[in-house]
Protein backbone atom coordinates (compact mmCIF):
# COMPACT_ATOMS: atom_id res chain seq x y z
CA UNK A 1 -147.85 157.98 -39.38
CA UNK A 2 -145.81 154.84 -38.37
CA UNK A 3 -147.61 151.89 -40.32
CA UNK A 4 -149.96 151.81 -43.16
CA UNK A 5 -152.07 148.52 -43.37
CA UNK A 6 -153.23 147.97 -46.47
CA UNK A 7 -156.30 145.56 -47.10
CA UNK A 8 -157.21 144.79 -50.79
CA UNK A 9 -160.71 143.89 -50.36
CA UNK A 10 -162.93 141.86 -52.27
CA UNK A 11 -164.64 138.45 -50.04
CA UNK A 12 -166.84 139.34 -47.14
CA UNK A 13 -167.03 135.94 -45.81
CA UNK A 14 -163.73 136.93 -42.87
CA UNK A 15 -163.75 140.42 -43.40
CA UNK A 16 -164.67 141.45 -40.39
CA UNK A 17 -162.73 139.47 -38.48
CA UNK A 18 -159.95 140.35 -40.33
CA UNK A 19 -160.98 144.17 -39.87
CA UNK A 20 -161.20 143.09 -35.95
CA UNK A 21 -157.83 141.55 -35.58
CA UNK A 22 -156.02 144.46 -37.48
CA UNK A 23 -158.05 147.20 -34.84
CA UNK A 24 -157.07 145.23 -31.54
CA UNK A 25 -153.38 145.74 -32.20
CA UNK A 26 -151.11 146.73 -28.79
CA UNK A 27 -148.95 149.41 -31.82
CA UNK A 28 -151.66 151.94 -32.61
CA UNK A 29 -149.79 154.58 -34.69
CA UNK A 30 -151.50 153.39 -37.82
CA UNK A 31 -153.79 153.65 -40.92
CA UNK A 32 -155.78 151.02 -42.13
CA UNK A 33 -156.29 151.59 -46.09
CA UNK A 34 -159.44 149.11 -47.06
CA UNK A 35 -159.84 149.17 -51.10
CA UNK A 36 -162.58 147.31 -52.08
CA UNK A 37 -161.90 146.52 -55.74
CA UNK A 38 -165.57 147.02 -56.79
CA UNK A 39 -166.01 143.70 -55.02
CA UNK A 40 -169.77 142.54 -55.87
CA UNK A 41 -170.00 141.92 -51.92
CA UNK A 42 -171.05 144.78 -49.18
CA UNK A 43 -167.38 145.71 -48.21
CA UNK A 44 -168.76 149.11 -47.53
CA UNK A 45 -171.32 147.91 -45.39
CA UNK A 46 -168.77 145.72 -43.57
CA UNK A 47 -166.18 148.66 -43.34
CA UNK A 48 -168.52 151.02 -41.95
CA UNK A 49 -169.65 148.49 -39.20
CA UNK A 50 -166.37 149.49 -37.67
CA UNK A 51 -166.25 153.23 -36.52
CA UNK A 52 -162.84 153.60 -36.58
CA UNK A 53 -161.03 157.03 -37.44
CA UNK A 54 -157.77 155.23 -38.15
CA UNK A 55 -159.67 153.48 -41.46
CA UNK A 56 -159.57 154.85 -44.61
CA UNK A 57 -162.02 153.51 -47.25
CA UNK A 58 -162.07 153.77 -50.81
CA UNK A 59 -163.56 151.52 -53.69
CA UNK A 60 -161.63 150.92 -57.74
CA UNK A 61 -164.07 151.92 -60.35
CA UNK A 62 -163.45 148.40 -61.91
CA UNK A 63 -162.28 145.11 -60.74
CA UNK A 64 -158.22 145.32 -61.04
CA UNK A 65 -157.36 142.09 -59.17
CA UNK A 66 -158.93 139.38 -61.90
CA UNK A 67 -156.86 141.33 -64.62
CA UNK A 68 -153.96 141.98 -62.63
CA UNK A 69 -153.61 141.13 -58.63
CA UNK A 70 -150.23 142.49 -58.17
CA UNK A 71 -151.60 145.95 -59.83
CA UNK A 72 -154.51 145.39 -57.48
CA UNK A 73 -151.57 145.22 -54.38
CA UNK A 74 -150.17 148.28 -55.96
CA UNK A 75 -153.16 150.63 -56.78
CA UNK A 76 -154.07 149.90 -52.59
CA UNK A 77 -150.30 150.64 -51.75
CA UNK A 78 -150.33 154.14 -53.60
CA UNK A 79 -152.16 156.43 -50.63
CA UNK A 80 -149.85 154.33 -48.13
CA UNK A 81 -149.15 157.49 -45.50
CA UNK A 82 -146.41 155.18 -43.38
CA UNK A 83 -142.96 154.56 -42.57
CA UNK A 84 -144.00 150.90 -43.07
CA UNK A 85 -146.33 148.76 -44.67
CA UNK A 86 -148.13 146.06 -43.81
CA UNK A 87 -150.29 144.18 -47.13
CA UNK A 88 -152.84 142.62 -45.01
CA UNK A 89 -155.70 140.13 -46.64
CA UNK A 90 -159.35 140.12 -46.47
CA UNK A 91 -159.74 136.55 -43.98
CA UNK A 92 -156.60 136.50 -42.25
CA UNK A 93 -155.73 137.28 -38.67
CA UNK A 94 -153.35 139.32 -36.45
CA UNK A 95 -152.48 138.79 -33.36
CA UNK A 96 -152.43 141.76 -31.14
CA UNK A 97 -148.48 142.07 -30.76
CA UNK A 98 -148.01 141.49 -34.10
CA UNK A 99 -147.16 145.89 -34.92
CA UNK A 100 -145.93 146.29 -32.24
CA UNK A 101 -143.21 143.23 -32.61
CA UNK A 102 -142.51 143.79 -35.98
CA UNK A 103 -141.98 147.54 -35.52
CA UNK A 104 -139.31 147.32 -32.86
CA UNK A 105 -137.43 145.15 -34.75
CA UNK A 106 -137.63 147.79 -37.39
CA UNK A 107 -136.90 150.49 -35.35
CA UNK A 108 -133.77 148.56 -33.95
CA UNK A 109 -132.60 147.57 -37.24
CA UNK A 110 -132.43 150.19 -39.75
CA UNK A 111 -130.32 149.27 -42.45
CA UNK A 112 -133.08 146.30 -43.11
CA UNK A 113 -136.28 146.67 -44.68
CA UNK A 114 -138.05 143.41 -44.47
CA UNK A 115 -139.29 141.64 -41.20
CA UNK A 116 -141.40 138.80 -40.26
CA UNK A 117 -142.98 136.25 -37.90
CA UNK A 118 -144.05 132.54 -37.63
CA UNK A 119 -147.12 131.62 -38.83
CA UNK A 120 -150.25 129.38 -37.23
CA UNK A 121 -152.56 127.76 -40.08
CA UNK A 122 -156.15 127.59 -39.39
CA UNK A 123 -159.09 126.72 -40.90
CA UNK A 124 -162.57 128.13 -41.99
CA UNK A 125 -163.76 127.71 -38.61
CA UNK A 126 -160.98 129.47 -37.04
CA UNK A 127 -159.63 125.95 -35.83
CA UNK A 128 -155.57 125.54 -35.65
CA UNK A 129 -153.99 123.15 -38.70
CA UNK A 130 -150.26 123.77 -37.32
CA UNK A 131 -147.38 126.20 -37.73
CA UNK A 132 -144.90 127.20 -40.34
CA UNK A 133 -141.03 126.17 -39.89
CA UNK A 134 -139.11 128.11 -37.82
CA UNK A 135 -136.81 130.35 -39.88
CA UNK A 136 -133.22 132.03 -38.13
CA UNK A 137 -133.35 135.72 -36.39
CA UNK A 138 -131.30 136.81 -39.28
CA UNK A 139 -131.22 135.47 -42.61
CA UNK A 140 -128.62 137.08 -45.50
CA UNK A 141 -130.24 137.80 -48.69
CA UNK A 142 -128.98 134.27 -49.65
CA UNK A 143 -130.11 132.18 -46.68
CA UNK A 144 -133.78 133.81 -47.22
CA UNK A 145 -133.49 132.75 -50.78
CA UNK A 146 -132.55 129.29 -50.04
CA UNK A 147 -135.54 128.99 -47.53
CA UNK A 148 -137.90 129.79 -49.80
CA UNK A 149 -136.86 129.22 -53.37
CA UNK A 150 -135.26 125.87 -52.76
CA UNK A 151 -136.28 124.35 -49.28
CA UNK A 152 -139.53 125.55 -49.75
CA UNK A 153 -140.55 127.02 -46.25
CA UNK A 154 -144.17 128.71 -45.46
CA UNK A 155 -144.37 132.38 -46.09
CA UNK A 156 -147.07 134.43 -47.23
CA UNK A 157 -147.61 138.41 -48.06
CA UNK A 158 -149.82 139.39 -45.02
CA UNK A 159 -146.72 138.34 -42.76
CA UNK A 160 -144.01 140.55 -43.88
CA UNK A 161 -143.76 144.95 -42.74
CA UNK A 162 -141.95 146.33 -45.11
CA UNK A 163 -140.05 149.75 -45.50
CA UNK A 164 -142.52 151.71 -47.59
CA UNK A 165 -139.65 154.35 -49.34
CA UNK A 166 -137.44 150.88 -50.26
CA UNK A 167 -140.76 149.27 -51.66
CA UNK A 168 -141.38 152.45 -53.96
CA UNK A 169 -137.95 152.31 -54.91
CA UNK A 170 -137.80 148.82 -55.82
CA UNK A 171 -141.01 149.57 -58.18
CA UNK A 172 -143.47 148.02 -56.00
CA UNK A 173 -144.66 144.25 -56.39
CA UNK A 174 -143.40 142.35 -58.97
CA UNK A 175 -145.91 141.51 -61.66
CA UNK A 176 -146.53 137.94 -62.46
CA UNK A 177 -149.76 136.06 -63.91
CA UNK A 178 -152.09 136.06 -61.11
CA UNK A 179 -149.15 137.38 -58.65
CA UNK A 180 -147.72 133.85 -58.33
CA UNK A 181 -144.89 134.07 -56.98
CA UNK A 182 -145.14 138.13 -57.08
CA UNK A 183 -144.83 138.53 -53.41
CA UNK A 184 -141.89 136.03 -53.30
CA UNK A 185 -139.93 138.37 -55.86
CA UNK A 186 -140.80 141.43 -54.01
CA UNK A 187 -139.27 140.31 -50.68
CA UNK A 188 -136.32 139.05 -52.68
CA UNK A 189 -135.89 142.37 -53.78
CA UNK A 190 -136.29 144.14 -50.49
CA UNK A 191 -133.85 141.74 -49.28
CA UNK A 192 -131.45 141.97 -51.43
CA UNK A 193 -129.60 144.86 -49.28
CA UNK A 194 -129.34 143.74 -45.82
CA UNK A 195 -131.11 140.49 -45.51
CA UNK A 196 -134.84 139.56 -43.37
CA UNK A 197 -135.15 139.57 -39.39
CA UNK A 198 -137.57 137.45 -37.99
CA UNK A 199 -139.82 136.86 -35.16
CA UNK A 200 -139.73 132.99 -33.65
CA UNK A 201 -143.53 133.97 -32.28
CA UNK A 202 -146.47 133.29 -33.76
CA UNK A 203 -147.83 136.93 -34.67
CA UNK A 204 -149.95 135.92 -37.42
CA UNK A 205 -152.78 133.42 -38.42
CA UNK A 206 -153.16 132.49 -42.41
CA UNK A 207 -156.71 130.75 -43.05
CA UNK A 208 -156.70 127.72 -45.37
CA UNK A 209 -159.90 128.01 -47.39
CA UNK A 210 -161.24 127.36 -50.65
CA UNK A 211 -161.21 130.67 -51.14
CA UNK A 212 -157.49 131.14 -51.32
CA UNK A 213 -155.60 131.84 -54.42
CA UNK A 214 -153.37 128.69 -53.85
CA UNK A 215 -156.38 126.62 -54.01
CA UNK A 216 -157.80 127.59 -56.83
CA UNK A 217 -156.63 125.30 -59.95
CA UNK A 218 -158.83 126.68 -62.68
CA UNK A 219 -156.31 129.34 -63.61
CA UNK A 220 -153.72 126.57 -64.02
CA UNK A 221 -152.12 128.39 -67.11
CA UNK A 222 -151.56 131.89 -65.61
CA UNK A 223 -149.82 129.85 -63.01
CA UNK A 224 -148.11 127.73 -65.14
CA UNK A 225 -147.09 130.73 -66.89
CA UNK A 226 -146.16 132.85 -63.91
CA UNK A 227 -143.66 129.86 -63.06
CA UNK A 228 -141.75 130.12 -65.91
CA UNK A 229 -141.76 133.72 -65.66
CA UNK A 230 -140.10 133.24 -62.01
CA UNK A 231 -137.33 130.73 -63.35
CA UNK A 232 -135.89 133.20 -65.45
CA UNK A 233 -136.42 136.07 -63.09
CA UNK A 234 -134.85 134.25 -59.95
CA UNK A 235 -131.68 132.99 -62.08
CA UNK A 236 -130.97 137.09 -62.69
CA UNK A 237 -131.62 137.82 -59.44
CA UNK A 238 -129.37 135.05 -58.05
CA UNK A 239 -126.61 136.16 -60.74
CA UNK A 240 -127.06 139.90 -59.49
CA UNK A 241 -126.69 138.87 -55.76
CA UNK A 242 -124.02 136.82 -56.53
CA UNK A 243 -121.80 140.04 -58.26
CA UNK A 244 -122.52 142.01 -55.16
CA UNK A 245 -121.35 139.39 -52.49
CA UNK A 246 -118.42 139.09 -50.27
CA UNK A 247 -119.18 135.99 -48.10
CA UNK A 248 -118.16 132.60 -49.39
CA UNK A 249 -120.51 130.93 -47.40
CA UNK A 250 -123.31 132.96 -49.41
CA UNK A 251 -121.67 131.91 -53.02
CA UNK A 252 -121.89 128.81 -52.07
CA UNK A 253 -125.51 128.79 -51.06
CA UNK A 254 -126.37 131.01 -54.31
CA UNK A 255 -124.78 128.22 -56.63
CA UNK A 256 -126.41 125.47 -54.71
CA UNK A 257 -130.13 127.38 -55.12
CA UNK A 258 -128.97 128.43 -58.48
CA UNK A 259 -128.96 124.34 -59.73
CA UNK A 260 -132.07 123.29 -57.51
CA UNK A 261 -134.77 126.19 -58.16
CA UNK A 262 -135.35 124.99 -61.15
CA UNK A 263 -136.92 121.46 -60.04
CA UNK A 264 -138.21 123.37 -56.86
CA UNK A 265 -140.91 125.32 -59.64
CA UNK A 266 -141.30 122.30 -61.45
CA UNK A 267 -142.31 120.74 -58.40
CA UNK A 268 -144.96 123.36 -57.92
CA UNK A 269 -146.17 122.93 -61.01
CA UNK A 270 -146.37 119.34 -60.53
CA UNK A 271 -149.06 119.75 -56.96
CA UNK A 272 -151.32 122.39 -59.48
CA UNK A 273 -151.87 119.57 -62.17
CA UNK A 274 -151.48 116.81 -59.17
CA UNK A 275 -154.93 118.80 -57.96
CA UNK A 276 -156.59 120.28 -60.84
CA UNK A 277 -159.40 118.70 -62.75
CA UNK A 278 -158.47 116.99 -66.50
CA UNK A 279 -160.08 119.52 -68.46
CA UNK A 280 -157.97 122.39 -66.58
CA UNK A 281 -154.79 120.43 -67.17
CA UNK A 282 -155.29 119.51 -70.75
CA UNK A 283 -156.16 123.38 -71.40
CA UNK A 284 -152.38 124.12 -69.95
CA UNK A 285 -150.80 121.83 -71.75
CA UNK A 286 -149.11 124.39 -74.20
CA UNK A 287 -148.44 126.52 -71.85
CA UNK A 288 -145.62 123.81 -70.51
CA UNK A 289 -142.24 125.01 -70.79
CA UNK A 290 -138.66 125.42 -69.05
CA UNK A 291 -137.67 121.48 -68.98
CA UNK A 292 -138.66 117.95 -68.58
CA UNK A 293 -139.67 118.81 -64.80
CA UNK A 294 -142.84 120.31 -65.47
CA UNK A 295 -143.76 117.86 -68.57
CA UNK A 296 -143.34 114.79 -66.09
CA UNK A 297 -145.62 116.03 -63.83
CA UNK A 298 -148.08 116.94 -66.69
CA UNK A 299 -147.53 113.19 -68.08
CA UNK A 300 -147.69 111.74 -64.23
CA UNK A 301 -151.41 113.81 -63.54
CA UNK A 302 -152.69 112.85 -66.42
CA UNK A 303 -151.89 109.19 -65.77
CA UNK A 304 -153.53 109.57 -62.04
CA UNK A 305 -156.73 110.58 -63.76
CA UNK A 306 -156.32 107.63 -66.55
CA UNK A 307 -156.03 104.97 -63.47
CA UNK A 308 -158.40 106.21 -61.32
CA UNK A 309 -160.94 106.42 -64.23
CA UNK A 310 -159.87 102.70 -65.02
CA UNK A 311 -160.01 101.55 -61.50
CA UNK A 312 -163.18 103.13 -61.24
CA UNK A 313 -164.84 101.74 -64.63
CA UNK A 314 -163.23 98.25 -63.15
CA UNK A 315 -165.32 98.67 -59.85
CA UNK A 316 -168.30 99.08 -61.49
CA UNK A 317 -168.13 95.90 -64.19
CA UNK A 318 -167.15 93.91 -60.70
CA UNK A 319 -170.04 95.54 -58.84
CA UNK A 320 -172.30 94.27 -61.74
C-alpha cells in the first residue's frame, strides 16, 4: 500500500464530496481510512453510499475529538497501512493530481518526509475566495519555519503527505488544546531533517465555513492556552534546530524568527478576541499570559465592544 488517507469524520454537511474528491484521484494505490468519531450524524450512511473496496470504515466508541482533536488525528492514524499519509478533512477537496503529484515528489526525494501544494479557498457553495502564497520548491527546516511561524503564510493539515514511519517516530501529532497549532508543530518536526518540497499547483481546495475550527471563537481559552503552549514549544524547537545547523544563512533566519514569533502568536491571539463575542473574551481573561502582546489585544477588543456599544446607545438617543 502506497498512501493511506485518513479522514476523521464527524460533519456530514461536505462529506461526500469530500469522499468524492479523495476517490477520483489519477494515484490509485491507496486506502481511505474514514473514522467517524461517534459523530451524532449518518457518516455510515454517507460512507456506505460509496462502494468502494479501497475504504475502510470504522466508528470510536466515544467522541475523542471534543476532548482531544489531536488524539482524535492519532487514534485515525493508528491502522494507517501506507508508505505515506495523507490527514484529509471531512469538507475539503482534492483535486485529482493531487497523489499522484505529491507522491512523485516523494518518490524522487527520499531523504524528505514532508511535501505540499498551493492551496485555492472556497466557500460553502463551492465558489473560489483566492489562493494561498506561493511558497519556494525547497524550503530548509528554517525557511519553512519562517513562512509560517513569523510571515504567517496559509497552510493547513489536509495539504501536507507525510512519511508515515518518520510520523510514528516523531510520536505522532503534537498535542495542543484543541490542536491549535498541533499540525504546525508536527510538520516542524517532520521537517526538521531535510526540509519541505512543494508543489507551485493548486492540488487542493480548503472550504471556509462556519464550521471550521478557526472560526469558532467560543473555545477562546483552549486557544488562548494552546498559544502559549506553542511559544514555549517553538523557542526549543528553534534552539534545537539551531545546535544542529551548518548554514549561516539558516542561523540567521532562526534568530530573526526566534525574536518575532513571539508577537506573531500574540497577534493571533489578538484576531480570536478581535472576533469573539464579550462574554467569550471576558471568560479568557485569566487565561492571558506570555507578555504585553496578548494583554493589548485583550484591552484593544474589549474597547471595540465598549465603542460600538456607545456608538450604538448614541444612535438610538439621536434616533429618538
Amino acid at each position: 500500500m502506497k498512501v493511506s488517507v485518513v479522514l476523521p469524520a464527524w460533519k456530514g454537511k461536505f462529506l461526500r464530496e469530500a469522499i468524492g474528491s479523495i476517490l477520483a484521484q489519477t494515484f490509485s494505490d491507496f486506502e481511505l481510512l474514514i473514522v467517524d468519531d461517534c459523530s451524532p450524524e449518518d457518516i455510515r450512511g454517507i460512507v456506505n453510499s460509496f462502494p468502494d473496496p479501497r475504504i475502510r470504515y470504522s466508528r470510536n466508541g466515544q467522541n475523542i475529538g471534543a476532548r482531544d482533536l489531536a488524539a482524535a488525528w492519532n487514534k485515525a492514524m493508528e491502522n494507517a497501512r501506507g508508505e505515506y499519509a495523507v490527514l484529509a478533512s471531512d469538507d475539503d477537496l482534492y483535486e485529482k493530481d493531487f497523489l499522484s503529484t505529491l507522491v512523485a515528489l516523494a518518490d524522487e526525494h527520499k531523504d524528505i518526509s514532508l511535501f505540499h501544494s498551493r492551496v485555492a479557498f472556497i466557500d460553502s457553495a463551492g465558489l473560489a475566495l483566492g489562493l494561498s502564497e506561493e511558497r519556494p520548491e525547497y524550503e530548509t527546516p528554517a525557511e519553512f519555519l519562517f513562512s509560517r511561524a513569523v510571515k504567517r503564510n496559509w497552510q493547513f493539515a489536509p495539504e501536507f503527505l507525510f512519511r508515515v514511519d518518520r510520523f510514528r517516530a516523531i510520536g505522532g501529532f503534537v498535542s495542543f488544546p484543541r490542536a491549535w497549532y498541533s499540525d504546525d508543530a508536527t510538520w516542524l518536526k517532520l521537517a526538521f531533517e531535510g526540509g519541505v518540497i512543494y508543489s507551485p499547483r493548486v492540488l487542493f481546495r480548503w472550504r471556509k465555513s462556519s464550521d471550521n475550527i478557526s472560526s469558532l471563537f467560543s473555545d477562546l481559552e483552549d486557544k488562548l492556552k494552546a498559544g502559549f503552549l506553542y511559544k514555549r514549544w517553538i523557542h526549543e524547537y528553534i534552539n534545537n534546530l539551531a545546535a544542529e545547523t551548518n548554514s549561516e544563512e539558516d542561523l540567521k533566519i532562526l534568530k530573526l524568527a526566534d525574536s518575532k514569533v513571539d508577537g506573531e502568536i500574540d497577534h493571533m491571539a489578538f484576531w480570536l478576541f478581535h472576533n469573539a463575542k464579550f462574554q467569550d473574551s471576558l471568560r479568557a481573561f485569566h487565561h492571558i499570559k506570555g507578555g504585553i502582546g496578548v494583554k493589548a489585544a485583550f484591552a484593544y477588543s474589549m474597547f471595540k465592544i465598549f465603542l460600538k456599544k456607545l456608538v450604538a446607545l448614541v444612535s438610538r438617543r439621536i434616533a429618538k
